[in-house]
Protein backbone atom coordinates (compact mmCIF):
# COMPACT_ATOMS: atom_id res chain seq x y z
CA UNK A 1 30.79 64.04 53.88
CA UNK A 2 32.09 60.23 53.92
CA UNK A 3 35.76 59.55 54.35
CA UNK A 4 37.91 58.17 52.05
CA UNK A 5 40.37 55.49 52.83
CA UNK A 6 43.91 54.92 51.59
CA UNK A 7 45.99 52.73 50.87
CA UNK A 8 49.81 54.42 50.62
CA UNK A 9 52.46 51.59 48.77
CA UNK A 10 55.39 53.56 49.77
CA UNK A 11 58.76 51.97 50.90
CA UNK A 12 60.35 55.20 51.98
CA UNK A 13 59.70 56.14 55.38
CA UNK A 14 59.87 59.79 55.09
CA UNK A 15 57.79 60.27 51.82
CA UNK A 16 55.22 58.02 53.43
CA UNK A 17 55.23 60.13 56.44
CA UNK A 18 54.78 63.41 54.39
CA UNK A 19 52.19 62.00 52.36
CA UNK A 20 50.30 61.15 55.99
CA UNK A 21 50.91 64.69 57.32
CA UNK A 22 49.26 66.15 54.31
CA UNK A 23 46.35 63.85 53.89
CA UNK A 24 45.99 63.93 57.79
CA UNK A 25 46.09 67.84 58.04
CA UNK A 26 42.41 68.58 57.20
CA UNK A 27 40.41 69.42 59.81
CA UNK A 28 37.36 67.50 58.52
CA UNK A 29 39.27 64.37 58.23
CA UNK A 30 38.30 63.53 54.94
CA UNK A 31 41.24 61.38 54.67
CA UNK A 32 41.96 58.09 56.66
CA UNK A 33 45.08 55.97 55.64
CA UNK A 34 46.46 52.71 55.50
CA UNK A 35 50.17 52.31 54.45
CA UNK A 36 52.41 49.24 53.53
CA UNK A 37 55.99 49.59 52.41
CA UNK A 38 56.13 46.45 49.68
CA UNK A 39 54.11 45.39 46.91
CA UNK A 40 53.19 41.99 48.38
CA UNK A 41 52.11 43.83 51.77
CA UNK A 42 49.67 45.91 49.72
CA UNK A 43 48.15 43.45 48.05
CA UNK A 44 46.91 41.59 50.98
CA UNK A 45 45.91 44.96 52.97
CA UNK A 46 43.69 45.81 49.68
CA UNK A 47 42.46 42.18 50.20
CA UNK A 48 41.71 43.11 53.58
CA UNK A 49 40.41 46.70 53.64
CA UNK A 50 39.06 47.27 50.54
CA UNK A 51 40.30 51.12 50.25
CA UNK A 52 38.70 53.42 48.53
CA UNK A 53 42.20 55.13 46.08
CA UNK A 54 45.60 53.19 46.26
CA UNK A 55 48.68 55.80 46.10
CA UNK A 56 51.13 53.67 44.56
CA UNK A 57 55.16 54.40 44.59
CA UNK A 58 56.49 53.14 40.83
CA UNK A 59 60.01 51.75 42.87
CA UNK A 60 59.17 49.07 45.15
CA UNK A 61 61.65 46.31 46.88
CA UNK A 62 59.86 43.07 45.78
CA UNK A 63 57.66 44.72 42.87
CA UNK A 64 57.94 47.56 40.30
CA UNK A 65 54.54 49.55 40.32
CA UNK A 66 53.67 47.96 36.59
CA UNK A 67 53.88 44.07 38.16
CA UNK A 68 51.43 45.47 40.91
CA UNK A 69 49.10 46.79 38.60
CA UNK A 70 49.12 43.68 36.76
CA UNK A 71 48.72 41.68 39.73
CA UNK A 72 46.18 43.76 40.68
CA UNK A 73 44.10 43.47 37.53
CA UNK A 74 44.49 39.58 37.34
CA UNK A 75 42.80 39.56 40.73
CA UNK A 76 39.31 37.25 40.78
CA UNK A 77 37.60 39.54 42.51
CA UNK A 78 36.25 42.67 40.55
CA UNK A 79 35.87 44.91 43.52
CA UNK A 80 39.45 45.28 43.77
CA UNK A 81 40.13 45.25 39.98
CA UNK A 82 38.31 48.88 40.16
CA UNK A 83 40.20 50.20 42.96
CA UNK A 84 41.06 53.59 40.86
CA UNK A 85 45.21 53.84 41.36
CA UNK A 86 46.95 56.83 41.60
CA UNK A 87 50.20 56.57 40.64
CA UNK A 88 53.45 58.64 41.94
CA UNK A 89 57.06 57.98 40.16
CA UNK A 90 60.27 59.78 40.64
CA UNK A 91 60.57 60.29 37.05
CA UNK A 92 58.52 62.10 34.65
CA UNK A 93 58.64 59.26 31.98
CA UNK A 94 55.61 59.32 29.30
CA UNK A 95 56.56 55.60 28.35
CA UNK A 96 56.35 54.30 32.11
CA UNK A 97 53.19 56.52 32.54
CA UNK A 98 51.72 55.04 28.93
CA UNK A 99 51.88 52.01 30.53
CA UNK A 100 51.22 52.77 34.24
CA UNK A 101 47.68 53.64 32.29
CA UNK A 102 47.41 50.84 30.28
CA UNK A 103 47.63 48.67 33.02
CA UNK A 104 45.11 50.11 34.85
CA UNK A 105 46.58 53.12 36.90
CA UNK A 106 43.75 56.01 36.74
CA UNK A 107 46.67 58.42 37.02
CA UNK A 108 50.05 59.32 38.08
CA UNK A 109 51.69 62.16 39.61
CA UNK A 110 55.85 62.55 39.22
CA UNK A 111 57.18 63.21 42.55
CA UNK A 112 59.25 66.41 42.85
CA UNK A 113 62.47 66.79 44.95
CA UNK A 114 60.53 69.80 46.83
CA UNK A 115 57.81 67.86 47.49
CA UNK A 116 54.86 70.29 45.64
CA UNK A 117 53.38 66.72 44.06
CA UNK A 118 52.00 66.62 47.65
CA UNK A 119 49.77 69.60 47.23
CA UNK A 120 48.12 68.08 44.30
CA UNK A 121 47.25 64.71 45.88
CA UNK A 122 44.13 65.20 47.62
CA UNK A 123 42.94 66.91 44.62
CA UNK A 124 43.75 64.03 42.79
CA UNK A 125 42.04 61.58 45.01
CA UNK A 126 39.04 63.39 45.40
CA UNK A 127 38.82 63.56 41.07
CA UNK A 128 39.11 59.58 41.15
CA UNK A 129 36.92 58.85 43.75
CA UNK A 130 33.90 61.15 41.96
CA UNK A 131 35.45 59.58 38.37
CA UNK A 132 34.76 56.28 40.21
CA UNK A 133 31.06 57.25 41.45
CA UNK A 134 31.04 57.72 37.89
CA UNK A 135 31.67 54.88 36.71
CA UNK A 136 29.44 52.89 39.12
CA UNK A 137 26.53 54.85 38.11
CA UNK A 138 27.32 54.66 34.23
CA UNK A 139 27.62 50.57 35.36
CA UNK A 140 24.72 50.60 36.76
CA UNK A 141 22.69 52.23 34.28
CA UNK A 142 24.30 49.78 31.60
CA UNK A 143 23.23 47.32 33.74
CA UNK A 144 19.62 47.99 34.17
CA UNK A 145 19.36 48.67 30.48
CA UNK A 146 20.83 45.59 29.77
CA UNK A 147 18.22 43.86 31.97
CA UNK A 148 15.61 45.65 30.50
CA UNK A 149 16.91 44.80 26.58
CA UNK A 150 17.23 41.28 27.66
CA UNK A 151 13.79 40.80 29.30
CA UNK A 152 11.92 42.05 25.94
CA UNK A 153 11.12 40.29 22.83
CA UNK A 154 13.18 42.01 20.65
CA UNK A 155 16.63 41.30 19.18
CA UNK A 156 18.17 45.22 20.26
CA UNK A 157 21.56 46.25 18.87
CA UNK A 158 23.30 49.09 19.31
CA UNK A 159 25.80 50.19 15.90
CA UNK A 160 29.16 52.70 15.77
CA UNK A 161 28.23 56.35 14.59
CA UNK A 162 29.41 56.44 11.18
CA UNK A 163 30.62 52.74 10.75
CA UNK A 164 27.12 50.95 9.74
CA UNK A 165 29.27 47.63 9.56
CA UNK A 166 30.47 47.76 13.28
CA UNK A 167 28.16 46.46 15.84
CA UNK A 168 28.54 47.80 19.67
CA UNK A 169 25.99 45.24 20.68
CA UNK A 170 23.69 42.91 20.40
CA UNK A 171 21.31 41.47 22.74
CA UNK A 172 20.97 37.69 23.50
CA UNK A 173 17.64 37.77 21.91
CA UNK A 174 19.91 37.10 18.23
CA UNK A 175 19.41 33.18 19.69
CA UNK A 176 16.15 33.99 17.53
CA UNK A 177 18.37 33.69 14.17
CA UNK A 178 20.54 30.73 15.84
CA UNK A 179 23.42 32.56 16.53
CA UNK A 180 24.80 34.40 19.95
CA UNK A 181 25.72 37.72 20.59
CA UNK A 182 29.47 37.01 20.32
CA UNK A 183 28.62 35.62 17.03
CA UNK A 184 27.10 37.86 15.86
CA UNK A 185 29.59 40.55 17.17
CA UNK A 186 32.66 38.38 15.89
CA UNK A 187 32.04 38.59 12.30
CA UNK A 188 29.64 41.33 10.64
CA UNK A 189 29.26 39.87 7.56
CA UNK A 190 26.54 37.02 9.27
CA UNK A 191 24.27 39.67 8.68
CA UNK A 192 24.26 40.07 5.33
CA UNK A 193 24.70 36.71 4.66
CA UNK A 194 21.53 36.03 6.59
CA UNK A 195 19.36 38.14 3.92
CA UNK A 196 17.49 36.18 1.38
CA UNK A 197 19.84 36.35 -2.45
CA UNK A 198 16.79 38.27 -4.15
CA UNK A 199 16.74 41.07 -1.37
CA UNK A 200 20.60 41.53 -0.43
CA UNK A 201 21.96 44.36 -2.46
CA UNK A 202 18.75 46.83 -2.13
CA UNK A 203 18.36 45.75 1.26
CA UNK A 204 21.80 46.56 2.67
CA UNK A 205 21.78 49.46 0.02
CA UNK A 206 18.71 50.90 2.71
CA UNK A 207 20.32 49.90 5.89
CA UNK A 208 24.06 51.75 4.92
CA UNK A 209 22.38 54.84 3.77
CA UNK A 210 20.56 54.93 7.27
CA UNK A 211 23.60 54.07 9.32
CA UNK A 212 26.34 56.10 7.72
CA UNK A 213 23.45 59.09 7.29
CA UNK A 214 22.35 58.95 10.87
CA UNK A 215 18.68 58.55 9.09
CA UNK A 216 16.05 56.70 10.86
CA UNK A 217 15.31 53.42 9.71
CA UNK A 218 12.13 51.60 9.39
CA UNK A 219 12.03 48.40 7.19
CA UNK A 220 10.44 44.91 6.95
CA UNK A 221 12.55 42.32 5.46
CA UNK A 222 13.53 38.32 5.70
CA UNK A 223 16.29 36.71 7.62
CA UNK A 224 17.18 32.91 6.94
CA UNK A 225 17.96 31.68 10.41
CA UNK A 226 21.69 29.28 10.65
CA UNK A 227 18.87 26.26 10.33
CA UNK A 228 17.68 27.53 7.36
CA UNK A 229 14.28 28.95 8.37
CA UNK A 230 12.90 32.47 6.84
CA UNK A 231 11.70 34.94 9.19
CA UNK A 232 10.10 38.25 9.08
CA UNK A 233 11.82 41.14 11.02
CA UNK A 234 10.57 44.75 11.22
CA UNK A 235 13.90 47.05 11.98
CA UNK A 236 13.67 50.32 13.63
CA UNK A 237 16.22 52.64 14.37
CA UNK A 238 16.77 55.75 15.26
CA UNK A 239 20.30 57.83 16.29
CA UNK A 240 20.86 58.70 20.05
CA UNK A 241 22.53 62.33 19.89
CA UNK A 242 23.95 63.63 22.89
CA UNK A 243 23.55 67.24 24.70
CA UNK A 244 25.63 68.96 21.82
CA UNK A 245 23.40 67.66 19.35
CA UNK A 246 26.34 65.05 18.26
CA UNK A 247 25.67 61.54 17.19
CA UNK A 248 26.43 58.83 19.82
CA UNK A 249 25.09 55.95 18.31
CA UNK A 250 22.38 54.64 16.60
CA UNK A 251 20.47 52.09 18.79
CA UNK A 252 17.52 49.67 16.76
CA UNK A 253 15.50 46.86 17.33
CA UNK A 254 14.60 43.80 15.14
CA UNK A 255 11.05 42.97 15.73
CA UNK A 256 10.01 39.05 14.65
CA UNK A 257 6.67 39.59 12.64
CA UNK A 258 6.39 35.99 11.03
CA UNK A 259 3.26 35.24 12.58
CA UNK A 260 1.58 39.21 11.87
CA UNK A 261 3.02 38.22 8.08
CA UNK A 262 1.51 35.06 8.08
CA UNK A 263 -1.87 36.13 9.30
CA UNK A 264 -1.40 39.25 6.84
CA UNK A 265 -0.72 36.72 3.82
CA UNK A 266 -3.83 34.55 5.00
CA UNK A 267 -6.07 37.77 5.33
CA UNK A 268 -4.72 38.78 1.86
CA UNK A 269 -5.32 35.20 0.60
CA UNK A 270 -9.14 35.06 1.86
CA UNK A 271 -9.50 39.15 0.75
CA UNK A 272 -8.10 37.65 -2.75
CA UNK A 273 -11.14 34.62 -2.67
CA UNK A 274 -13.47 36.66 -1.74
CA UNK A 275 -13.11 39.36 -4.22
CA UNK A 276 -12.97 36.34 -6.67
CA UNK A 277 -16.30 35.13 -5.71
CA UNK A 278 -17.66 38.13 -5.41
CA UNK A 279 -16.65 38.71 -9.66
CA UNK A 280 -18.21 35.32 -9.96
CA UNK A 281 -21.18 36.35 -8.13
CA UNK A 282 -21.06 39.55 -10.01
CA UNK A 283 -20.66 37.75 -13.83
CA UNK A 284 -23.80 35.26 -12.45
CA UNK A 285 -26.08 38.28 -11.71
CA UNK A 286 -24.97 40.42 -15.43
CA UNK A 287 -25.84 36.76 -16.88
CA UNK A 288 -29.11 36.73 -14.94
CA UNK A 289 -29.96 39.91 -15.55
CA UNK A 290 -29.65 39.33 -19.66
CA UNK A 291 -31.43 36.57 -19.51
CA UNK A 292 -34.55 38.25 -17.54
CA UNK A 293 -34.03 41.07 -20.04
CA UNK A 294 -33.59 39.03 -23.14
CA UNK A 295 -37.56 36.87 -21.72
CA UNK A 296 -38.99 40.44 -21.14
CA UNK A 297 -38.52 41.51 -24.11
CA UNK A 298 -39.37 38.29 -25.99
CA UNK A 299 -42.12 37.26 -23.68
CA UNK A 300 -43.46 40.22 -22.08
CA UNK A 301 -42.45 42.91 -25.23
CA UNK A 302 -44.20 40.59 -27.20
CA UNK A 303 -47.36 40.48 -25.53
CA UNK A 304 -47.55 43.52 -25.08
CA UNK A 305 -46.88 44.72 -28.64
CA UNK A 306 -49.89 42.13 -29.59
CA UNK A 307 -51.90 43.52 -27.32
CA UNK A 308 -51.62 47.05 -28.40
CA UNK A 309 -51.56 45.57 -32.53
CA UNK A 310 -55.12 44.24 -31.56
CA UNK A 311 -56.42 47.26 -30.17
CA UNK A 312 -55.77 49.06 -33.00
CA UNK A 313 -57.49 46.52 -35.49
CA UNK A 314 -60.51 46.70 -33.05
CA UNK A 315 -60.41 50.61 -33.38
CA UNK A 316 -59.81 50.22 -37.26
CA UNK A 317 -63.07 47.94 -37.87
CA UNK A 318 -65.13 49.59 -35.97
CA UNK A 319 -64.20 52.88 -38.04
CA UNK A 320 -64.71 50.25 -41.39
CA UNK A 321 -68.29 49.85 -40.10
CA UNK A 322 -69.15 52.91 -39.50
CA UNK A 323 -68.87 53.14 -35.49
CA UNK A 324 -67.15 55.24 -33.42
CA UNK A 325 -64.92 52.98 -31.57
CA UNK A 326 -65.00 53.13 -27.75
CA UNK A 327 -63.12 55.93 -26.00
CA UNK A 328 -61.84 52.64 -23.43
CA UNK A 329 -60.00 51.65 -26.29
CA UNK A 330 -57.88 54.88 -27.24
CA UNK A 331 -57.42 54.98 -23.17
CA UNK A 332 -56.18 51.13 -23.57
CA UNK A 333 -53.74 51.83 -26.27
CA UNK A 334 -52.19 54.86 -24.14
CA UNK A 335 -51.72 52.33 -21.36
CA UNK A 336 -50.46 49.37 -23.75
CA UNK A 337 -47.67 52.03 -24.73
CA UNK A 338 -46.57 53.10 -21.70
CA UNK A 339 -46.21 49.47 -20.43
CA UNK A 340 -44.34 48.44 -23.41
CA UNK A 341 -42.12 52.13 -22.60
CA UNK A 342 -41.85 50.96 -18.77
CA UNK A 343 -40.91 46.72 -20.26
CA UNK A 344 -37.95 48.91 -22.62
CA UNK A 345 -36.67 50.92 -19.35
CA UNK A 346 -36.50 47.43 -17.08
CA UNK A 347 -34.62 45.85 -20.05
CA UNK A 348 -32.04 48.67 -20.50
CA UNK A 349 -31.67 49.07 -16.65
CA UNK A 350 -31.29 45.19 -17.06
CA UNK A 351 -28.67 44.64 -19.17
CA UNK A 352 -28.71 47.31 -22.31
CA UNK A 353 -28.64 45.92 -25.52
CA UNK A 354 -26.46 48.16 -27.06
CA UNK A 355 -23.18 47.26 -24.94
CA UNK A 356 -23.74 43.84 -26.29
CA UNK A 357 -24.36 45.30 -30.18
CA UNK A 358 -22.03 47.92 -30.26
CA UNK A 359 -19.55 47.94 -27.27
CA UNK A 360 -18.48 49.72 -23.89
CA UNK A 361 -17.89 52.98 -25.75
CA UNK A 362 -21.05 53.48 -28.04
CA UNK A 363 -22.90 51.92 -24.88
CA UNK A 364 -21.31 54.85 -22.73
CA UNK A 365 -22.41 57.59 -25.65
CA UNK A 366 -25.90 56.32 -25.65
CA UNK A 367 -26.26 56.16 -21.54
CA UNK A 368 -25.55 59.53 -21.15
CA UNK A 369 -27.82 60.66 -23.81
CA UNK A 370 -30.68 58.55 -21.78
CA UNK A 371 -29.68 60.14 -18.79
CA UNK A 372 -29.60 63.90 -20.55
CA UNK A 373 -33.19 62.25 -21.74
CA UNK A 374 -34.86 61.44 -18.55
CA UNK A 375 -33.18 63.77 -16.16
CA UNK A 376 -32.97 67.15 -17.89
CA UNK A 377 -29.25 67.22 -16.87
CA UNK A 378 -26.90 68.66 -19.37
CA UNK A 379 -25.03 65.86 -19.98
CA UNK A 380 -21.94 64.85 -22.18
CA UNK A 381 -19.71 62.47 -23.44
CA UNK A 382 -16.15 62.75 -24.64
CA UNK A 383 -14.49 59.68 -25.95
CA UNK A 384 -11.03 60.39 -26.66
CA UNK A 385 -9.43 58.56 -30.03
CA UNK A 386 -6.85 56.53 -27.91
CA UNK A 387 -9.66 55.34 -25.57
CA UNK A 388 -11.90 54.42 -28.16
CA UNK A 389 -9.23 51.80 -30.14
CA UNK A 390 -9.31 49.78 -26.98
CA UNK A 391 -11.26 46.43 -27.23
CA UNK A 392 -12.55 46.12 -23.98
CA UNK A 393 -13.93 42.31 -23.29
CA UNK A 394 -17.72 41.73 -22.49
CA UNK A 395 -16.97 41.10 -18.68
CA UNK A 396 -15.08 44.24 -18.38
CA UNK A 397 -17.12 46.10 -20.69
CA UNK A 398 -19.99 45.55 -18.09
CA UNK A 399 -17.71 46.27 -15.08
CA UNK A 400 -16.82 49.59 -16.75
CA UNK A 401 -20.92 50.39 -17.46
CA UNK A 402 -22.12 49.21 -14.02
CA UNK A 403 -19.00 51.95 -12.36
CA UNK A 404 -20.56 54.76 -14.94
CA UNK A 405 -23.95 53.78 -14.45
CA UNK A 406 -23.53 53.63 -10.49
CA UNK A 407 -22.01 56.94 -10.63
CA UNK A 408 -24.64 58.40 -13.11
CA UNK A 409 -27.19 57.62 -10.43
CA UNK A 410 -25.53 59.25 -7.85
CA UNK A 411 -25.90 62.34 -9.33
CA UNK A 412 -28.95 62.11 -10.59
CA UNK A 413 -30.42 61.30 -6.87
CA UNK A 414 -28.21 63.24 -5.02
CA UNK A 415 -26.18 65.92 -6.19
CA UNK A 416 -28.42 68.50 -7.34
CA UNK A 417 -26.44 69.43 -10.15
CA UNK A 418 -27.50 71.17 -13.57
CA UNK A 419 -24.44 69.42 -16.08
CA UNK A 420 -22.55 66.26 -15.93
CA UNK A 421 -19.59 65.40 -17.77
CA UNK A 422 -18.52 61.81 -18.62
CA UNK A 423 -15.00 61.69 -20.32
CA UNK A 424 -12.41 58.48 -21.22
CA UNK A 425 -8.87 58.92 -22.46
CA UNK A 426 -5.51 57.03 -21.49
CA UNK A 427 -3.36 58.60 -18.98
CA UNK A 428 0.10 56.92 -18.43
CA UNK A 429 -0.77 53.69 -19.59
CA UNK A 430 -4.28 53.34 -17.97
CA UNK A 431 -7.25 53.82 -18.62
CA UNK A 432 -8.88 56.82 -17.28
CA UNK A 433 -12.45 57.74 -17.10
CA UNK A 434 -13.79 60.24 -14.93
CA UNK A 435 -17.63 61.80 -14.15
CA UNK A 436 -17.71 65.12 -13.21
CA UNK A 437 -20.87 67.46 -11.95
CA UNK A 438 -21.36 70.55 -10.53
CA UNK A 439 -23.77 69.84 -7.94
CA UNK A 440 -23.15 69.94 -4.22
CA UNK A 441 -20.55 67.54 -3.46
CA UNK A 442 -19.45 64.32 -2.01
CA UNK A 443 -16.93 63.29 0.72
CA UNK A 444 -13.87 61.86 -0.68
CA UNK A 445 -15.12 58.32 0.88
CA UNK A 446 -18.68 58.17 -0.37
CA UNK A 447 -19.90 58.54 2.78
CA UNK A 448 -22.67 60.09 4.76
CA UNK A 449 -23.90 60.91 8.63
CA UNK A 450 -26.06 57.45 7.83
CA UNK A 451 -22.75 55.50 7.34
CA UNK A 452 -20.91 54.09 3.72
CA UNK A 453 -22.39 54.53 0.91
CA UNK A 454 -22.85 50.81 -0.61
CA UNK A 455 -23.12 52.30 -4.10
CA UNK A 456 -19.76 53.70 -3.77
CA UNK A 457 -18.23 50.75 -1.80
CA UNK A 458 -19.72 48.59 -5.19
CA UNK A 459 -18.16 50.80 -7.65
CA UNK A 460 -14.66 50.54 -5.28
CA UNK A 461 -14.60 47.43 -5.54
CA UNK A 462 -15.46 46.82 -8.98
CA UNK A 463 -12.81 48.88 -9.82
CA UNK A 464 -10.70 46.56 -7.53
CA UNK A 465 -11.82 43.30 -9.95
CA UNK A 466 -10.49 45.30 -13.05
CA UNK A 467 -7.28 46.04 -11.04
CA UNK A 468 -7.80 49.62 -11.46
CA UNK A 469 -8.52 52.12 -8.63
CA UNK A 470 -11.46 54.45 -7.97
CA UNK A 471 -11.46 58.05 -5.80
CA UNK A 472 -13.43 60.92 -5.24
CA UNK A 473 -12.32 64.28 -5.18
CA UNK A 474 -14.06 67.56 -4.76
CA UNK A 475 -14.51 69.80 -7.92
CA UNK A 476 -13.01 73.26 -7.93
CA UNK A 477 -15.91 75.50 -7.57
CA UNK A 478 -18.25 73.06 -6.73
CA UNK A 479 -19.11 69.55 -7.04
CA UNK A 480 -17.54 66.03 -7.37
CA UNK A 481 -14.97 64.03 -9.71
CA UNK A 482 -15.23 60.70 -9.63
CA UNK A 483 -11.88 58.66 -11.37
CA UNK A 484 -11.66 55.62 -12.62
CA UNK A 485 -8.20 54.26 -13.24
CA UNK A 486 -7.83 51.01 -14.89
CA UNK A 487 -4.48 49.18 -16.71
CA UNK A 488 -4.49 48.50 -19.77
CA UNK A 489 -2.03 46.38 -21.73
CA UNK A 490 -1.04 46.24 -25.78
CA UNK A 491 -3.64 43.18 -26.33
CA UNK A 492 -6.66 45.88 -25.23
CA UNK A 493 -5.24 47.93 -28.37
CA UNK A 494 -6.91 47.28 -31.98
């Protein structure tokens, strides 16, 4: 067990020599002393020694025990500005021992004319002197934390349970914003003023409903810095309880993001270009594909047609003279037909004429009887009243037909399913058109043990291009739903 050493201010001889007795009477001599009978003579043995506890008598010939505290606390050097002092007056006075403490003293004990005060001083000195080891520790823990906040990037702050205005601390790392912590600390209102004019009000609405709450806090927001730049912060909070489950404080971090935000705007940007060249791409192909359709069926159609109108005047004269015409020629009709059948299917797979005659809706009605057609699948079509007054323009209008059509397939190839529903209607102000089969089901991304499926990943983002959304859900009792959710605004209304 270490010794403790000290120092006894007391200028009467035979209260400083009972204090010694009793502080000298353990056996394990826990207690070594030093003793000076005037204020000035104690200061310079605590200069010298360094004692562990000062006993300090309140009535002193050069020096009341108030001026040596204040002395004492004005001292440069900070070891002995933490010397705890116990203090021991001859009068129990709360306003002397109000400001005894004030001043520094760690206690005081009034000193009785039967000397029982005595009794309770080693108890006392042993309380300050673990109060003190304390204190060193709770210093030194503030100070590696404080090394530790300071070495990071982060601006860290620390804010008053209950009072989201009041700042404990802030780290130096607020240099970021232009400002230092004493700043910052000084006046709280550099904070808000610091928040862009457009995002102020909700902004702090967020950050006071966290801090008086006790909520966490997770937010990304602008600063303007005192030179007038705009940075991106991310703030996270959280409250620090303590063993009781009560709220210390709530301790955050401001996180500079501007470059993440910029590279996030540029990615956006490019995301944005792309998906604009892809619609261009996409508008260049439909306008291929019509063309190619619109030559097959003039070029190719035609020829065809003539070829199988000629057969069947060759078959007709030959009857007309009296010959039976040649069974090649029957067998050459059959095959005229079926490549002027096959020349019909590549034009409708190409670009259907009927979206361009009659519109996304009657196109939609007549797709799903040709699937119902060439599949077998029992397959219907419900166009609800509100859906079908929209005017849908021809680039959407193919957008629309190439999502359906996509989807269509899908089931056809692999869903196994016996029925297929196709339905349109407006749902909250968007359009809403969803396909709906019974077959065996689809994962809610499209995808497979293969990888993505691109079909899916086309219809995505087609929906994207329309500024709609597209999602896959599984179908209660078996199945998949497919939803397509586009916007649609009072000019799309006839």
């Amino acid at each position: 067990m270490n010794s403790i050493l000290v120092l006894l201010i007391e200028d009467d001889v035979v209260d400083r020599m009972a204090c010694r007795r009793r502080l000298c009477a353990r056996p394990d001599g826990r207690f070594r002393l030093e003793e000076a009978d005037d204020g000035e003579s104690g200061l310079a043995l605590a200069r010298r020694v360094h004692p562990d506890c000062i006993l300090l008598d309140y009535r002193l010939p050069d020096l009341t025990g108030l001026e040596f505290l204040a002395r004492l606390g004005d001292d440069p050097d900070e070891a002995l500005r933490t010397i705890p002092v116990l203090m021991l007056t001859g009068a129990d006075s709360a306003a002397v021992a109000t400001e005894a403490m004030r001043l520094g003293a760690r206690d005081y004990l009034v000193k009785d004319a039967g000397g029982r005060y005595l009794d309770l001083v080693p108890a006392a000195i042993e309380r300050l002197q673990r109060e003190r080891g304390l204190l060193k520790e709770k210093r030194q823990l503030d100070a590696r934390f404080r090394t530790l906040v300071e070495q990071i990037g982060a601006i860290s702050y620390i804010v008053a349970p209950g009072h989201p205005e009041r700042l404990r601390y802030v780290s130096p790392q607020i240099a970021t914003l232009g400002y230092t912590s004493a700043e910052w600390l000084a006046d709280p209102g550099l904070y808000a003023a610091s928040m862009l004019p457009e995002d102020r009000a909700a902004l702090l609405a967020q950050v006071v409903r966290a801090r008086a709450g006790g909520l966490p806090l997770h937010l990304e927001y602008r600063l303007r810095t005192r030179s007038g730049d705009v940075l991106w912060f991310r703030d996270q909070a959280d409250v620090v309880h303590d063993e009781t489950g009560q709220p210390l404080f709530m301790q955050g971090t401001l996180i500079d993001i501007t470059a993440n935000k910029a590279a996030e705007q540029d990615l956006m940007r490019a995301r944005d270009a792309l998906r604009e060249l892809a619609a261009y791409q996409e508008r260049i192909r439909e306008g291929e594909r019509q063309r190619i359709a619109r030559e097959i069926h003039d070029e190719l159609g035609g020829l065809l047609t003539g070829i199988k109108a000629y057969i069947s005047v060759v078959a007709e004269r030959c009857t007309q003279a009296g010959q039976a015409p040649d069974p090649l020629l029957g067998e050459t009709a059959v095959l005229a037909q079926e490549a002027i059948d096959t020349v019909r299917r590549v034009i409708v797979d190409l670009r259907p004429s009927v979206l361009d005659q009659l519109g996304i809706w009657a196109g939609l009605e007549w797709y799903a009887g040709q699937v119902a057609q060439r599949s077998g699948l029992a397959c219907t079509c419900e166009i609800a009243p509100a859906a079908a007054a929209l005017v849908i323009d021809a680039d959407r209008s193919i957008m629309l037909f190439r999502i359906v059509q996509e989807a269509m397939t899908n089931v056809q190839r692999h869903a196994g399913a016996t029925t297929v529903a196709l339905r349109a209607g407006i749902d909250a102000g968007r359009l809403r058109i969803t396909i709906e089969d019974d077959g065996c089901g689809i994962g809610a991304d499209g995808g497979n043990a293969d990888g993505p499926s691109w079909g899916i990943l086309g219809m995505q983002e087609r929906s994207r291009s329309l500024g709609g959304d597209l999602t896959l859900a599984p179908r209660p009792g078996g199945g998949t739903v497919v939803t397509l959710g586009v916007p649609v605004g009072e000019h799309d209304v006839v």
